[in-house]
C-alpha atoms as a PDB file:
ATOM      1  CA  UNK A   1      98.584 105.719  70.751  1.00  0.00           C
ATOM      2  CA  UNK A   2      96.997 102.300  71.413  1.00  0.00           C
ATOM      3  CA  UNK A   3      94.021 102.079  73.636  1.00  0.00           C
ATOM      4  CA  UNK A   4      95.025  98.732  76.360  1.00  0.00           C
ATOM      5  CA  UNK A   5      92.099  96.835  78.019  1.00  0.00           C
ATOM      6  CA  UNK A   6      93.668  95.336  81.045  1.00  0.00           C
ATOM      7  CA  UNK A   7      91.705  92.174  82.789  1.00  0.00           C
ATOM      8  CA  UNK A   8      92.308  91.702  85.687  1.00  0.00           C
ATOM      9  CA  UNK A   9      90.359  91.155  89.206  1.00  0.00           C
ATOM     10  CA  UNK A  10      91.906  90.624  93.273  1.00  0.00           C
ATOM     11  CA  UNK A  11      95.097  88.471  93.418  1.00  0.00           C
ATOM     12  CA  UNK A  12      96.677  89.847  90.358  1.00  0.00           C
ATOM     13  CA  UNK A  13     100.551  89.630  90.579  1.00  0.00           C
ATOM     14  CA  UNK A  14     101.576  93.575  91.616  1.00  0.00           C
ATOM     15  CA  UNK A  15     104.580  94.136  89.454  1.00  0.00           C
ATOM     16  CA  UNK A  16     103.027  92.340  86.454  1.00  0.00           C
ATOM     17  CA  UNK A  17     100.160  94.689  86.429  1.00  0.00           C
ATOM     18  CA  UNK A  18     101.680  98.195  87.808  1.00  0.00           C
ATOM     19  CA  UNK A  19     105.329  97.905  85.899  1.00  0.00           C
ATOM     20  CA  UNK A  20     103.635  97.248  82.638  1.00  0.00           C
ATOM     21  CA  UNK A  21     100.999  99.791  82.800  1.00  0.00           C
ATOM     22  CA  UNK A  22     103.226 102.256  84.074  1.00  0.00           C
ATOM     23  CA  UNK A  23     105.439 101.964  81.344  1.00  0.00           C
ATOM     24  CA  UNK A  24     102.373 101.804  79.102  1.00  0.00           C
ATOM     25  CA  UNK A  25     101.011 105.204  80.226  1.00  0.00           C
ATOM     26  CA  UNK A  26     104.629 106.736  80.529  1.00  0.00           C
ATOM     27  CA  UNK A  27     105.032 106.081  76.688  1.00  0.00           C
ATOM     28  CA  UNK A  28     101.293 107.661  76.195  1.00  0.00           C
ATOM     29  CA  UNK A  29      99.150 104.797  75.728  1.00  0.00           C
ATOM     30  CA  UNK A  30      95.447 104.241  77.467  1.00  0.00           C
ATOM     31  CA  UNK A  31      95.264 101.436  80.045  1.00  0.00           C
ATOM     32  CA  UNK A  32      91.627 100.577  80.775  1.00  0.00           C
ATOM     33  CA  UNK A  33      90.957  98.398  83.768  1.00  0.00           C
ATOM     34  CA  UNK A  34      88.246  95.783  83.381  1.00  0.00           C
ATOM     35  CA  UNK A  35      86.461  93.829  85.817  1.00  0.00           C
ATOM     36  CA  UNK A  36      83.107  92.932  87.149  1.00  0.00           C
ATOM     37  CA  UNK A  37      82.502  95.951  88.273  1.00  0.00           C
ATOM     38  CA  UNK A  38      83.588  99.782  87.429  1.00  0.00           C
ATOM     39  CA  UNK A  39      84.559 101.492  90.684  1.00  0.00           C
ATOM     40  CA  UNK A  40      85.563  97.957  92.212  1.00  0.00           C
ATOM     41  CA  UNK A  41      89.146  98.292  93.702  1.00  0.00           C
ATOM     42  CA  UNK A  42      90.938  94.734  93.576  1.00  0.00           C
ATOM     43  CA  UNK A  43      93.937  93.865  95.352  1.00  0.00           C
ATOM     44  CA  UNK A  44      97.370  92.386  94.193  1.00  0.00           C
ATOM     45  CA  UNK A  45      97.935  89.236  95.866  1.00  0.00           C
ATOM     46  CA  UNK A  46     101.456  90.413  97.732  1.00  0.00           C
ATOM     47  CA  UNK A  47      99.449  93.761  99.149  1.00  0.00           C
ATOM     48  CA  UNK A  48     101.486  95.848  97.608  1.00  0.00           C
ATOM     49  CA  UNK A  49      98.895  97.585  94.894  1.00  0.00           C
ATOM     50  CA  UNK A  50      95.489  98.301  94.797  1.00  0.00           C
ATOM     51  CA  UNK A  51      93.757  98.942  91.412  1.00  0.00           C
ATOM     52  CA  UNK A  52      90.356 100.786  91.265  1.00  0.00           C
ATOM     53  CA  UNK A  53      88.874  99.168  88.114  1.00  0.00           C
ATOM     54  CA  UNK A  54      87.739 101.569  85.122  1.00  0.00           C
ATOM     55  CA  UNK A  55      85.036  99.727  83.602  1.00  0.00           C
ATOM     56  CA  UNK A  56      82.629  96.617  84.407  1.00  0.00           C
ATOM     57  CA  UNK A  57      83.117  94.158  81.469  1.00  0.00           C
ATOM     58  CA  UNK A  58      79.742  94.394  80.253  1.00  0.00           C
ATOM     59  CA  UNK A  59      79.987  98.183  79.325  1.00  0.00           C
ATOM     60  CA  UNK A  60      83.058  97.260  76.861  1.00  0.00           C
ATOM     61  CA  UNK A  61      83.615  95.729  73.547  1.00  0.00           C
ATOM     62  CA  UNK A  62      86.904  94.094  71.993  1.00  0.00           C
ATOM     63  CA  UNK A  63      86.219  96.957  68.901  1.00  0.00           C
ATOM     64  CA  UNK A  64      86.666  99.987  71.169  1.00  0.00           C
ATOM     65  CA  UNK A  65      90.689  98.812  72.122  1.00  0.00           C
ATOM     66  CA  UNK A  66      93.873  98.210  70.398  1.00  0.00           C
ATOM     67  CA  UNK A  67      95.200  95.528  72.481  1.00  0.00           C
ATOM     68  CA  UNK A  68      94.652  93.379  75.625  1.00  0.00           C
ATOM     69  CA  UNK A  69      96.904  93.281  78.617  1.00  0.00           C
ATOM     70  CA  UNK A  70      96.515  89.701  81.080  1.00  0.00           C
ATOM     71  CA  UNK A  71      98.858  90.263  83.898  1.00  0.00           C
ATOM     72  CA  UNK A  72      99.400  87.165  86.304  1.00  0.00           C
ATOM     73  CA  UNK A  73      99.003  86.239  89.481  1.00  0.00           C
ATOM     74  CA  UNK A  74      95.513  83.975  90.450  1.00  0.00           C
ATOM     75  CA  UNK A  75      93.236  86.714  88.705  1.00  0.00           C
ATOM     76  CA  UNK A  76      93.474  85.155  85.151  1.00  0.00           C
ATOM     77  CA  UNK A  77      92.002  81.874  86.861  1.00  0.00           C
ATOM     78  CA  UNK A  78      89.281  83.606  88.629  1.00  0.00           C
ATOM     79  CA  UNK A  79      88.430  85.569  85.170  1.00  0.00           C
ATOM     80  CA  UNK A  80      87.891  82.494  83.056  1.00  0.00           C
ATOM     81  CA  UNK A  81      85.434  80.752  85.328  1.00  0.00           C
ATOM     82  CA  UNK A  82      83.307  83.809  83.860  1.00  0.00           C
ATOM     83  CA  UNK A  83      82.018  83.450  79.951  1.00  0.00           C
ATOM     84  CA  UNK A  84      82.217  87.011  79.740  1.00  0.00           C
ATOM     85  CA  UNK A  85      85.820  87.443  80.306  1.00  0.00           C
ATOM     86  CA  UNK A  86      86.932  84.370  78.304  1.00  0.00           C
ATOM     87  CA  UNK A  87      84.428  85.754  75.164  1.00  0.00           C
ATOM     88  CA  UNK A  88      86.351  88.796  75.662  1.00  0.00           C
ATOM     89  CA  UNK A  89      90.014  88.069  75.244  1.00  0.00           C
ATOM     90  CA  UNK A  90      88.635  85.285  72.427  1.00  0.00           C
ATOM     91  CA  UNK A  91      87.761  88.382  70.780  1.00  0.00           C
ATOM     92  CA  UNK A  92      91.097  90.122  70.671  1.00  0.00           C
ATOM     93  CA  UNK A  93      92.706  86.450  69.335  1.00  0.00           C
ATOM     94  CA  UNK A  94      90.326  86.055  66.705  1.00  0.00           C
ATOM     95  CA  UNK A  95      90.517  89.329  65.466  1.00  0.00           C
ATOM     96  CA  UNK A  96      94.679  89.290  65.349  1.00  0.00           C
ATOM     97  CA  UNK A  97      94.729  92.324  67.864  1.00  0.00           C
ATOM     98  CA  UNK A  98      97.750  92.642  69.895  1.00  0.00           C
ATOM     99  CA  UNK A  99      97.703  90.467  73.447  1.00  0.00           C
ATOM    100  CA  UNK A 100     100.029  91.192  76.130  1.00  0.00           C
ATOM    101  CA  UNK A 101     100.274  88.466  79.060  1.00  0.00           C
ATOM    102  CA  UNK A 102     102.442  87.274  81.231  1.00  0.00           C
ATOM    103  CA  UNK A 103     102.899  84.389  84.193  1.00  0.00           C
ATOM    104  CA  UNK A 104      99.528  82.965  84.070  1.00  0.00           C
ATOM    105  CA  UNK A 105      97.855  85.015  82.036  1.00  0.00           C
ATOM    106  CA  UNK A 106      97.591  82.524  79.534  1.00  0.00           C
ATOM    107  CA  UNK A 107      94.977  80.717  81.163  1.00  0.00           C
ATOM    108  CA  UNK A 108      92.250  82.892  79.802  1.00  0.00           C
ATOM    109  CA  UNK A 109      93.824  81.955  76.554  1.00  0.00           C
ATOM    110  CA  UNK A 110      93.823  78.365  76.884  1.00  0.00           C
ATOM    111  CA  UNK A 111      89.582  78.551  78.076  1.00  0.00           C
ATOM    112  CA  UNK A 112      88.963  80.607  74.982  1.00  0.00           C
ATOM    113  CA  UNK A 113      91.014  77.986  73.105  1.00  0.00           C
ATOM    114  CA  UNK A 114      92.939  80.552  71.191  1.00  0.00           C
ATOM    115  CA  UNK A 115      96.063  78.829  71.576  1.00  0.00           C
ATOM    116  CA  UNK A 116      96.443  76.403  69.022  1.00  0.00           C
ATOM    117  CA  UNK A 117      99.533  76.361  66.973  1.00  0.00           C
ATOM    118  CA  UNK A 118     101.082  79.426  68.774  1.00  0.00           C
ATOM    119  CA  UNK A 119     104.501  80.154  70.085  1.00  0.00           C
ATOM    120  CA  UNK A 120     104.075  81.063  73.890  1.00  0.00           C
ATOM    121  CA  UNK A 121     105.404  80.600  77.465  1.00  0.00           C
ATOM    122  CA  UNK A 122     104.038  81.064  81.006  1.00  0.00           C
ATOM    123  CA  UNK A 123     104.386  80.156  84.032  1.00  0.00           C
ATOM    124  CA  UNK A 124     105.806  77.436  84.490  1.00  0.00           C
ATOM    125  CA  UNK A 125     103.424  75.399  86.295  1.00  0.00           C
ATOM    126  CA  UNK A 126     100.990  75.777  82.867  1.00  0.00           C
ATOM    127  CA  UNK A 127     103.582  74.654  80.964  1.00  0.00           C
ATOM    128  CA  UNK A 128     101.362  71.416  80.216  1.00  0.00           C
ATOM    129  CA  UNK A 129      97.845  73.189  79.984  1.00  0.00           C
ATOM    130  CA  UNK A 130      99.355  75.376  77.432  1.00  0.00           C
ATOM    131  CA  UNK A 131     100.719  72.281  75.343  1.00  0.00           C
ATOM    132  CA  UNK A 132      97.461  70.668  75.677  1.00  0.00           C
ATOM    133  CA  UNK A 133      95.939  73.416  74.749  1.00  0.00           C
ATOM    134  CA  UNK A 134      97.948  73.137  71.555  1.00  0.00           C
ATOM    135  CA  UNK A 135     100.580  76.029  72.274  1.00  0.00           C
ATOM    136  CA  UNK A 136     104.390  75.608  71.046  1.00  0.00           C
ATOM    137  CA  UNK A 137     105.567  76.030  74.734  1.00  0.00           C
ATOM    138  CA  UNK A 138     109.181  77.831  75.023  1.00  0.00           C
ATOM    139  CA  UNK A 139     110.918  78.446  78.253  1.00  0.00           C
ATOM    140  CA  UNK A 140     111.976  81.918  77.308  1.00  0.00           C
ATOM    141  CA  UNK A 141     112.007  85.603  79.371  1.00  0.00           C
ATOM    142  CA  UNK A 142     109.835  86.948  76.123  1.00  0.00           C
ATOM    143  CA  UNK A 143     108.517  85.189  73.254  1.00  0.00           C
ATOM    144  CA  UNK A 144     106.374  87.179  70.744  1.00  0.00           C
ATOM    145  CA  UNK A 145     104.111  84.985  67.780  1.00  0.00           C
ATOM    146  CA  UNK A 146     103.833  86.588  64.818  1.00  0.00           C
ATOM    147  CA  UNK A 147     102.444  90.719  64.875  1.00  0.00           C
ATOM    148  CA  UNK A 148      99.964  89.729  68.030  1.00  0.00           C
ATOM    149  CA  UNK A 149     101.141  87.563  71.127  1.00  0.00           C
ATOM    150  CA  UNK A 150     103.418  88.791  73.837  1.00  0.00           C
ATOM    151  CA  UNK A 151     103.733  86.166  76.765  1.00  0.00           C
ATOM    152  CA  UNK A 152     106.584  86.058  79.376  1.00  0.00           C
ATOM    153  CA  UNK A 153     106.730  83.705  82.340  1.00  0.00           C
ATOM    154  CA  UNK A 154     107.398  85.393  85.631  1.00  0.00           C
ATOM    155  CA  UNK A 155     108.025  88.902  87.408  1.00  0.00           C
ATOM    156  CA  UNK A 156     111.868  88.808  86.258  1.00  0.00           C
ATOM    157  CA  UNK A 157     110.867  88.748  82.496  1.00  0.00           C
ATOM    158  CA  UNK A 158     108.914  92.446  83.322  1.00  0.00           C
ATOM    159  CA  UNK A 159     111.569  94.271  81.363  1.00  0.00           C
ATOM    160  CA  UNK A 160     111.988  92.200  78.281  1.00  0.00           C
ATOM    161  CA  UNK A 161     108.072  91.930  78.593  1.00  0.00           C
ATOM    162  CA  UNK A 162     107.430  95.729  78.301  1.00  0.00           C
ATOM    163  CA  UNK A 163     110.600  96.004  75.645  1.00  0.00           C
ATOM    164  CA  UNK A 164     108.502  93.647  73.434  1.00  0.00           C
ATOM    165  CA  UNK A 165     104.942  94.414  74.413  1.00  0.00           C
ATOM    166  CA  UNK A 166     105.736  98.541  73.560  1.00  0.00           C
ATOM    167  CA  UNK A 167     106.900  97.361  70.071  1.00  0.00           C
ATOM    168  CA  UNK A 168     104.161  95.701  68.926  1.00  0.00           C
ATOM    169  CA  UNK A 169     101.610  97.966  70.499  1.00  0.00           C
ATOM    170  CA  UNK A 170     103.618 101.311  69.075  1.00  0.00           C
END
């Protein structure tokens, strides 16, 4: 079973971290939470879910997961003003590991300029970051690049999201 490092910090999008990670865990995969801080507890930006984070991003290393999980919501924009975080998901890119993101996720992915030549969506309001950033945009629920990039665009895409994220990662 695959070993997930999830990034996320407060104003995360609820049901784009707790639906996917559920389902994760519920088909026996690991979901690490990574933030700042271990023992932090961040807070979805509709109130509905708190997360108490697992493990401070500088006691983790890309080698010790399987994949990366970016859930949406203003959290991936916080994360990339931090070297650290963007270094991190870089990491997973570079290395062809599996990444799982939705909404505007992406962003991390566009500051570690991993996006180049890749079939993706978002939200749409990134729509033009991600082309400028050099992705092959496509207004689609799901759209999976090659053996490694899951991206969907909003909270209605969650269950073609997990469908396609739980095949690569399985």
């Amino acid at each position: 079973m695959a070993k997930i490092a999830a990034l996320l910090t407060d104003q995360f999008e609820d049901v784009e971290y707790t639906d996917p990670a559920e389902a994760f865990k519920k088909e026996g995969h690991e979901v690490v939470t990574i933030e700042k801080e271990s023992g932090n507890t961040v807070k979805g930006k509709q109130g509905e879910a708190t997360v108490t984070i697992d493990k401070s991003i500088d006691d983790v290393n890309p080698s010790d997961f399987d994949a990366l999980f970016i859930p949406g919501g203003f959290s991936p924009d916080l994360l990339r003003g931090d070297e650290r975080f963007v270094k991190f998901a870089k990491a997973f890119m570079d290395g062809n590991k599996p990444v799982l993101t939705i909404c505007h996720g992406p962003q991390l992915l566009i500051t570690a300029k991993t996006l180049e030549g890749r079939k993706a969506t978002g939200f749409k309001s990134i729509k033009v970051d991600m082309e400028y950033a050099g992705a092959e945009y496509h207004d689609e629920e799901v759209v999976v690049c090659g053996n490694q990039l899951v991206t969907s665009r909003d909270p209605d895409d969650i269950p073609a999201f997990i469908r396609e994220s739980l095949k690569l990662i399985s």
